[in-house]
Structures are given as C-alpha cells and as structure tokens.
C-alpha atoms as a PDB file:
ATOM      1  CA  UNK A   1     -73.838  31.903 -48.801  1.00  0.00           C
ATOM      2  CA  UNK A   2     -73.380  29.343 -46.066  1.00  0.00           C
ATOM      3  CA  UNK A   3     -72.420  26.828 -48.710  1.00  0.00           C
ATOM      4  CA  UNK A   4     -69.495  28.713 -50.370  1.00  0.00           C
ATOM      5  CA  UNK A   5     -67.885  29.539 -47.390  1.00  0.00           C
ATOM      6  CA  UNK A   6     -67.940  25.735 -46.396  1.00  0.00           C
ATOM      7  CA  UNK A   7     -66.669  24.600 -49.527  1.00  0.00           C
ATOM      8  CA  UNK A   8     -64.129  27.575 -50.400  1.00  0.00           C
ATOM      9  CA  UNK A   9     -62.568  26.259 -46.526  1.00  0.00           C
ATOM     10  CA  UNK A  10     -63.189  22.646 -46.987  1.00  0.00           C
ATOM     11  CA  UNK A  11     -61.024  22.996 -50.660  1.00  0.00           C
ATOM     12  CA  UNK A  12     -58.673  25.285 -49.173  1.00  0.00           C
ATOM     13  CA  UNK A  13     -57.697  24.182 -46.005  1.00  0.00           C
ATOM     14  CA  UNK A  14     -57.189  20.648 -47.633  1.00  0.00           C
ATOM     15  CA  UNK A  15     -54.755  22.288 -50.218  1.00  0.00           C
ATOM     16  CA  UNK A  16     -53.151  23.570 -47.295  1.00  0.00           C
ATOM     17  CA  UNK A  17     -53.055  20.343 -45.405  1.00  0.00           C
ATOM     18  CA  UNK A  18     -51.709  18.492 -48.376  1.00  0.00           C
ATOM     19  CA  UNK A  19     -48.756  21.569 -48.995  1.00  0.00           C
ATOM     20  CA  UNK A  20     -48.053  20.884 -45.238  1.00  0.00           C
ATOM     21  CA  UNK A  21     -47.847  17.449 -45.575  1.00  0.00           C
ATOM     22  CA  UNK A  22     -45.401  17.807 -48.626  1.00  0.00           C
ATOM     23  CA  UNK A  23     -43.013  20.659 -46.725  1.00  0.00           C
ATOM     24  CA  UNK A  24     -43.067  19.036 -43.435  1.00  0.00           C
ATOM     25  CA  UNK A  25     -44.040  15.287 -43.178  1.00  0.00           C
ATOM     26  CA  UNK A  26     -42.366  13.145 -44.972  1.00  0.00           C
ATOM     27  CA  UNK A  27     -44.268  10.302 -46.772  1.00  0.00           C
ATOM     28  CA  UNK A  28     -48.311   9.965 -46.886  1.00  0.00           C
ATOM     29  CA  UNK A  29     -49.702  10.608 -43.381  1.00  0.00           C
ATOM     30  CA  UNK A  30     -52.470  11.487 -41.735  1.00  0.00           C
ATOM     31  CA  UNK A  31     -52.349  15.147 -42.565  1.00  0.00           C
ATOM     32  CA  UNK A  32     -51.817  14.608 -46.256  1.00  0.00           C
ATOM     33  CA  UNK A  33     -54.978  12.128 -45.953  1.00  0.00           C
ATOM     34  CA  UNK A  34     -57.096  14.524 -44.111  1.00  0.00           C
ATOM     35  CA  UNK A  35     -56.223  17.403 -46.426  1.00  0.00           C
ATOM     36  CA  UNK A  36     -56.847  15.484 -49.906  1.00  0.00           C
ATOM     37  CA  UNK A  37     -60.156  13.860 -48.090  1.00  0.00           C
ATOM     38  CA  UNK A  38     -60.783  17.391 -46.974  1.00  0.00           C
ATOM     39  CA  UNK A  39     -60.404  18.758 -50.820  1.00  0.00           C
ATOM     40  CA  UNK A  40     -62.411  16.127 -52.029  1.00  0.00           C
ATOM     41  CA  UNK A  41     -65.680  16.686 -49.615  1.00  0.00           C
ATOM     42  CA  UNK A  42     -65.309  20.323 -50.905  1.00  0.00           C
ATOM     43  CA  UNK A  43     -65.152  19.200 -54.718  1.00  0.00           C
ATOM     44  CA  UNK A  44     -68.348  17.117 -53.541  1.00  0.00           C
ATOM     45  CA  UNK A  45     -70.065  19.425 -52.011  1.00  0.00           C
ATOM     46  CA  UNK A  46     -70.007  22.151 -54.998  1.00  0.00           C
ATOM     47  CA  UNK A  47     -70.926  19.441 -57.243  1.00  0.00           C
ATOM     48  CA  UNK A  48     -74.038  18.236 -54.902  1.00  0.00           C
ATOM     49  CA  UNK A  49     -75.770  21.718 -53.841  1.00  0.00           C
ATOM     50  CA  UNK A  50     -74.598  23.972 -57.102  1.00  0.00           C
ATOM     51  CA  UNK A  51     -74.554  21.519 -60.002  1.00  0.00           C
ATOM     52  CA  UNK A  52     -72.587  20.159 -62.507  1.00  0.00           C
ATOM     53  CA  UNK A  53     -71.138  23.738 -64.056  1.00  0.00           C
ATOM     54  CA  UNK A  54     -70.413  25.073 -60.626  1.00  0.00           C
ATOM     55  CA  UNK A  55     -68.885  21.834 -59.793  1.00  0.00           C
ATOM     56  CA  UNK A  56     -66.582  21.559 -62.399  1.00  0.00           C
ATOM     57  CA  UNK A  57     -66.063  25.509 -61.438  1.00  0.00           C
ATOM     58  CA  UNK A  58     -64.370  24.180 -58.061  1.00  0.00           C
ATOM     59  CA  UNK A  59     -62.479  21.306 -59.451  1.00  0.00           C
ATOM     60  CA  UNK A  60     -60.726  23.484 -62.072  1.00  0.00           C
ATOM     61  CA  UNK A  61     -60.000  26.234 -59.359  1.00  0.00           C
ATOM     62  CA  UNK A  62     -58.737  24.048 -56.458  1.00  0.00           C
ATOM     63  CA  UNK A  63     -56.373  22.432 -59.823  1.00  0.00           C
ATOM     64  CA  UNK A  64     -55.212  25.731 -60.975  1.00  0.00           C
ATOM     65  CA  UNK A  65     -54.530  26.988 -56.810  1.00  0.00           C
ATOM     66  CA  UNK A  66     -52.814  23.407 -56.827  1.00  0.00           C
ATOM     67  CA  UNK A  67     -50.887  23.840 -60.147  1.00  0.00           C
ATOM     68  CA  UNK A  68     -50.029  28.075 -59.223  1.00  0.00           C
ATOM     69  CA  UNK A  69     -48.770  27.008 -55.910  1.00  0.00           C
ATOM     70  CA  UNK A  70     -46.429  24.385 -57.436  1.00  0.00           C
ATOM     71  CA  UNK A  71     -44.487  26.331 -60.183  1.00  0.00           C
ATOM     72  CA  UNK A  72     -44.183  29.361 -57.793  1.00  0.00           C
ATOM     73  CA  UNK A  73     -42.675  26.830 -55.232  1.00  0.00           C
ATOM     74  CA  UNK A  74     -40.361  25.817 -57.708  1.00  0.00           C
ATOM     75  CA  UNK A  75     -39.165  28.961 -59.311  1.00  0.00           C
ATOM     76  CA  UNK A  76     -39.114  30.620 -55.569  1.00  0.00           C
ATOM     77  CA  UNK A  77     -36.530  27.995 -54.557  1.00  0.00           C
ATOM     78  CA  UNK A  78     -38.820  26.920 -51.541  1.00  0.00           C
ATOM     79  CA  UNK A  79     -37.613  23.486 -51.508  1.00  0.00           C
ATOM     80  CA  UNK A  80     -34.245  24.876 -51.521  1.00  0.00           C
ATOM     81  CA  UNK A  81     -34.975  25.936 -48.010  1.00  0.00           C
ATOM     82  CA  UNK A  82     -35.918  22.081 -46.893  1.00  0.00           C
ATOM     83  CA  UNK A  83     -33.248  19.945 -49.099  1.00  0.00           C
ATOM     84  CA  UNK A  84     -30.635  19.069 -47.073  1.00  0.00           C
ATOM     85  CA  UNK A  85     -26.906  19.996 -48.980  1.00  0.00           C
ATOM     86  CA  UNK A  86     -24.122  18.753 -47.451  1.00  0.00           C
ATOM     87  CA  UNK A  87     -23.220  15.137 -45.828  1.00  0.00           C
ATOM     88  CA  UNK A  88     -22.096  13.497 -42.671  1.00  0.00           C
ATOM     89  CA  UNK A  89     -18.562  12.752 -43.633  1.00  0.00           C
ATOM     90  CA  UNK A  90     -17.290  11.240 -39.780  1.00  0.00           C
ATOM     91  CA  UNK A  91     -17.571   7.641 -38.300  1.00  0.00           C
ATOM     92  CA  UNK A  92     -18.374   6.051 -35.271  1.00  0.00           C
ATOM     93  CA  UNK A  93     -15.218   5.104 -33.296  1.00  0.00           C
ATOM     94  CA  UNK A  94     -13.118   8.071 -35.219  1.00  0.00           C
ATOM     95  CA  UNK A  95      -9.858   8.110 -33.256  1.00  0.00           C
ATOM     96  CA  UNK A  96     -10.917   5.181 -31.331  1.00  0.00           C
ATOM     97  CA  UNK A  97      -7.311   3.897 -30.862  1.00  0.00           C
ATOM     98  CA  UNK A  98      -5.292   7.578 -31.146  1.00  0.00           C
ATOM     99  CA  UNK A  99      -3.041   7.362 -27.791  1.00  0.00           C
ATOM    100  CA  UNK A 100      -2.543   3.308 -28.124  1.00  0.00           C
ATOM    101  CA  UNK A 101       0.506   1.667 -29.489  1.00  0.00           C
ATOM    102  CA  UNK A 102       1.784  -2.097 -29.516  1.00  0.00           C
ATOM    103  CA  UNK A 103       3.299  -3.296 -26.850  1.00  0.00           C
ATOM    104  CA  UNK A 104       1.454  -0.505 -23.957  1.00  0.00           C
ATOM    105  CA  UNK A 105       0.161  -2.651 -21.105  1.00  0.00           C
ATOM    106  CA  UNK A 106      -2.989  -2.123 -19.259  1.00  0.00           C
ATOM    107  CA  UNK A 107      -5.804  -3.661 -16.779  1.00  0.00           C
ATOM    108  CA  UNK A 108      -8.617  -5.877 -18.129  1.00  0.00           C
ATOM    109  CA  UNK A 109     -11.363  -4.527 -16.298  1.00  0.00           C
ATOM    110  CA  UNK A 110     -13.909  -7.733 -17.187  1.00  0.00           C
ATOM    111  CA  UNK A 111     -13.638 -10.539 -18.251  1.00  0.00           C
ATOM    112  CA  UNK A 112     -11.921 -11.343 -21.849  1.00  0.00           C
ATOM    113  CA  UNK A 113     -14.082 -14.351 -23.743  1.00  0.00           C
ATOM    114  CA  UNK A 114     -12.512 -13.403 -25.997  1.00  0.00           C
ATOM    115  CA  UNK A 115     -14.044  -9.817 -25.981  1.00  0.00           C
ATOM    116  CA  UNK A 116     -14.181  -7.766 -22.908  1.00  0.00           C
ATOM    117  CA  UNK A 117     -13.042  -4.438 -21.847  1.00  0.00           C
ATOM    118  CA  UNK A 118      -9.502  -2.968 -20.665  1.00  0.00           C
ATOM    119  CA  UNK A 119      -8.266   0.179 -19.570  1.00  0.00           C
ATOM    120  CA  UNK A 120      -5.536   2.088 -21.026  1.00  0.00           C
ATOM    121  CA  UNK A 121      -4.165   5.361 -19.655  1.00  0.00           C
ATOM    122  CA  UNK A 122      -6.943   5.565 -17.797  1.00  0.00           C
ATOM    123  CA  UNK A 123      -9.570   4.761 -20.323  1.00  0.00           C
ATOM    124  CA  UNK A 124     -11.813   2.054 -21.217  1.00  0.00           C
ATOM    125  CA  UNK A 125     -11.322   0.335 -24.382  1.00  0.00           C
ATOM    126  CA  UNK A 126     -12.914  -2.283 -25.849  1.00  0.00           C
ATOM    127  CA  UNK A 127     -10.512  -5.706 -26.534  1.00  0.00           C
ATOM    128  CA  UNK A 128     -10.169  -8.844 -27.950  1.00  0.00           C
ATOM    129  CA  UNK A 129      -7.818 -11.622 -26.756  1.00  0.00           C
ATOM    130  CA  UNK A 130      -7.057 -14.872 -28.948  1.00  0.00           C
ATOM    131  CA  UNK A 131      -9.807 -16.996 -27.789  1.00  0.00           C
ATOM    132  CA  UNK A 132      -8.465 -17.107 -24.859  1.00  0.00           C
ATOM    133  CA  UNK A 133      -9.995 -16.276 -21.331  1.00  0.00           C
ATOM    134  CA  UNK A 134      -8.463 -13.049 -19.720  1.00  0.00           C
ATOM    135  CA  UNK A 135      -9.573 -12.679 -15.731  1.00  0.00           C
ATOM    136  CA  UNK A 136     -10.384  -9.586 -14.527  1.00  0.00           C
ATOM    137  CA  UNK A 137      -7.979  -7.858 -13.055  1.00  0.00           C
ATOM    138  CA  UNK A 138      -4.745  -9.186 -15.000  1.00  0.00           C
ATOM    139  CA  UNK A 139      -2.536  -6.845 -16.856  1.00  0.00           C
ATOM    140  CA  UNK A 140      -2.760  -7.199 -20.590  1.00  0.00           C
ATOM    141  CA  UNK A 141      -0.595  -6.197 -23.103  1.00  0.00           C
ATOM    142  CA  UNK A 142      -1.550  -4.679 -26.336  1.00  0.00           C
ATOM    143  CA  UNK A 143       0.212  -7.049 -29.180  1.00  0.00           C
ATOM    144  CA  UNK A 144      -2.092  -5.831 -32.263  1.00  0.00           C
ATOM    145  CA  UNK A 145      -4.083  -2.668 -33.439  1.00  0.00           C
ATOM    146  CA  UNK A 146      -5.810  -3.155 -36.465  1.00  0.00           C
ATOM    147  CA  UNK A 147      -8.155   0.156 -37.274  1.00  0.00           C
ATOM    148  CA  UNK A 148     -10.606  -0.172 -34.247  1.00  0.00           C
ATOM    149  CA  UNK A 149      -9.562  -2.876 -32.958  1.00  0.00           C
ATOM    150  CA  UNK A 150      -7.281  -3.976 -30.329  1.00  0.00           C
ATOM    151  CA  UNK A 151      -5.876  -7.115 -29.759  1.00  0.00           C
ATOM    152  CA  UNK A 152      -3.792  -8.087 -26.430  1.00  0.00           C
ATOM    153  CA  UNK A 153      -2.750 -11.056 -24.488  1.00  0.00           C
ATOM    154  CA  UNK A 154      -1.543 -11.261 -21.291  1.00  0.00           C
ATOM    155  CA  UNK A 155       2.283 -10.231 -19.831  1.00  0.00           C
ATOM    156  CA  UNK A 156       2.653 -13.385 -18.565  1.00  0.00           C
END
C-alpha cells in the first residue's frame, strides 16, 4: 500500500510541478525539471516493484491526467487568464520638450562638451551645443528643437 501512495504522489505532484511551471514560470526551470524528474521516478517506480502491466498502467494514466488537463485548459480559456492583450503604446521622453520653443534662453547648469544639461523654466533638460564648449553657468539660448532634442548656443 506504501508503494501506491508513493508513486500516485511522486506522478502527481510532478504533473503538478510541470502545470506550475507552464502557468507561472516562464521557460524550463527548476520546477518544471523537478516535476518531470519527479513524474518520471514515479513511472519508475510502478514499473520496478509492480511489473511491466502495472507499469505501463501508470504511464498511460499520468498521459491521459496530462492529456485531460490540457484540452480542459484549453476549452476553459485558462490561458486566457495569463496572455497578456493589450500593448504599451507610450515612449520614453513623451513630451520631453512640451513648454520649449526656439529662441527661450536658459542656464547651462554643467558643462556643454557638446552635451550637458540646462535649465529651462525651472527645469533640467538635457542639451547639445555645436561642438562647442558651454561653461557652466552661461546663459544659453535654445536655437533648435528637433523631437527630443535640443540644441542651443550661447547669447553671446
């Protein structure tokens, strides 16, 4: 008795393991591993203490829980539940530049080489300069906005 309540766990809490592994980590893991390992010792098992017939018994069963659990999966919708439906439609730096126009002047807060940052209104933005070095400290003025970025050059 001792032996069919080893293997009946052993084959089903593999099963188990492996529909975990499917629902909730994605890609072959550890759990997934343990589970079909765990399946297998179970198939093993039957096979080594009860014989071929009884053997063959297990592997067929554990198949048809396997196959059973599948189709009901499938015509339940359960996957449904963990498919992900709709898209990430935004960008980084959206709106980056809404409140900027040519010609606003501001305070470059670093150095430019040519990259550096200036602030606008009271807000740090990112800025190129024409290969030029821009001090810290100098007031810039915004010549060019192009998307995301934002070209200046001194008032000088």
């Amino acid at each position: 008795m001792g032996d069919w309540i080893s293997i009946i766990l052993l084959v089903l809490v593999g099963l188990v393991l492996i529909y975990l592994e499917l629902i909730f980590v994605p890609g072959t893991t550890f759990v997934g591993i343990i589970g079909l390992i765990m399946t297998g010792v179970g198939i093993y098992i039957a096979f080594e203490k009860h014989g071929d017939s009884v053997g063959y018994m297990v592997l067929g069963g554990s198949f048809l829980v396997t196959i059973v659990g599948l189709v009901y999966s499938f015509k339940a919708k359960t996957w449904d539940r963990f498919a992900l439906k709709e898209s990430n439609k935004a960008h980084v730096n959206q709106n980056y530049t809404e409140g900027l126009e040519v010609d606003m002047t501001g305070l470059a807060i670093s150095d430019l080489k040519p990259i550096g940052k200036a602030e606008f209104k009271d807000k740090a933005y990112e800025v190129t300069s024409h290969g030029h070095l821009i001090e810290s400290g100098e007031e810039v003025r915004i010549i060019r906005i192009d998307r995301n970025k934002i070209i200046v050059d001194t008032t000088n």
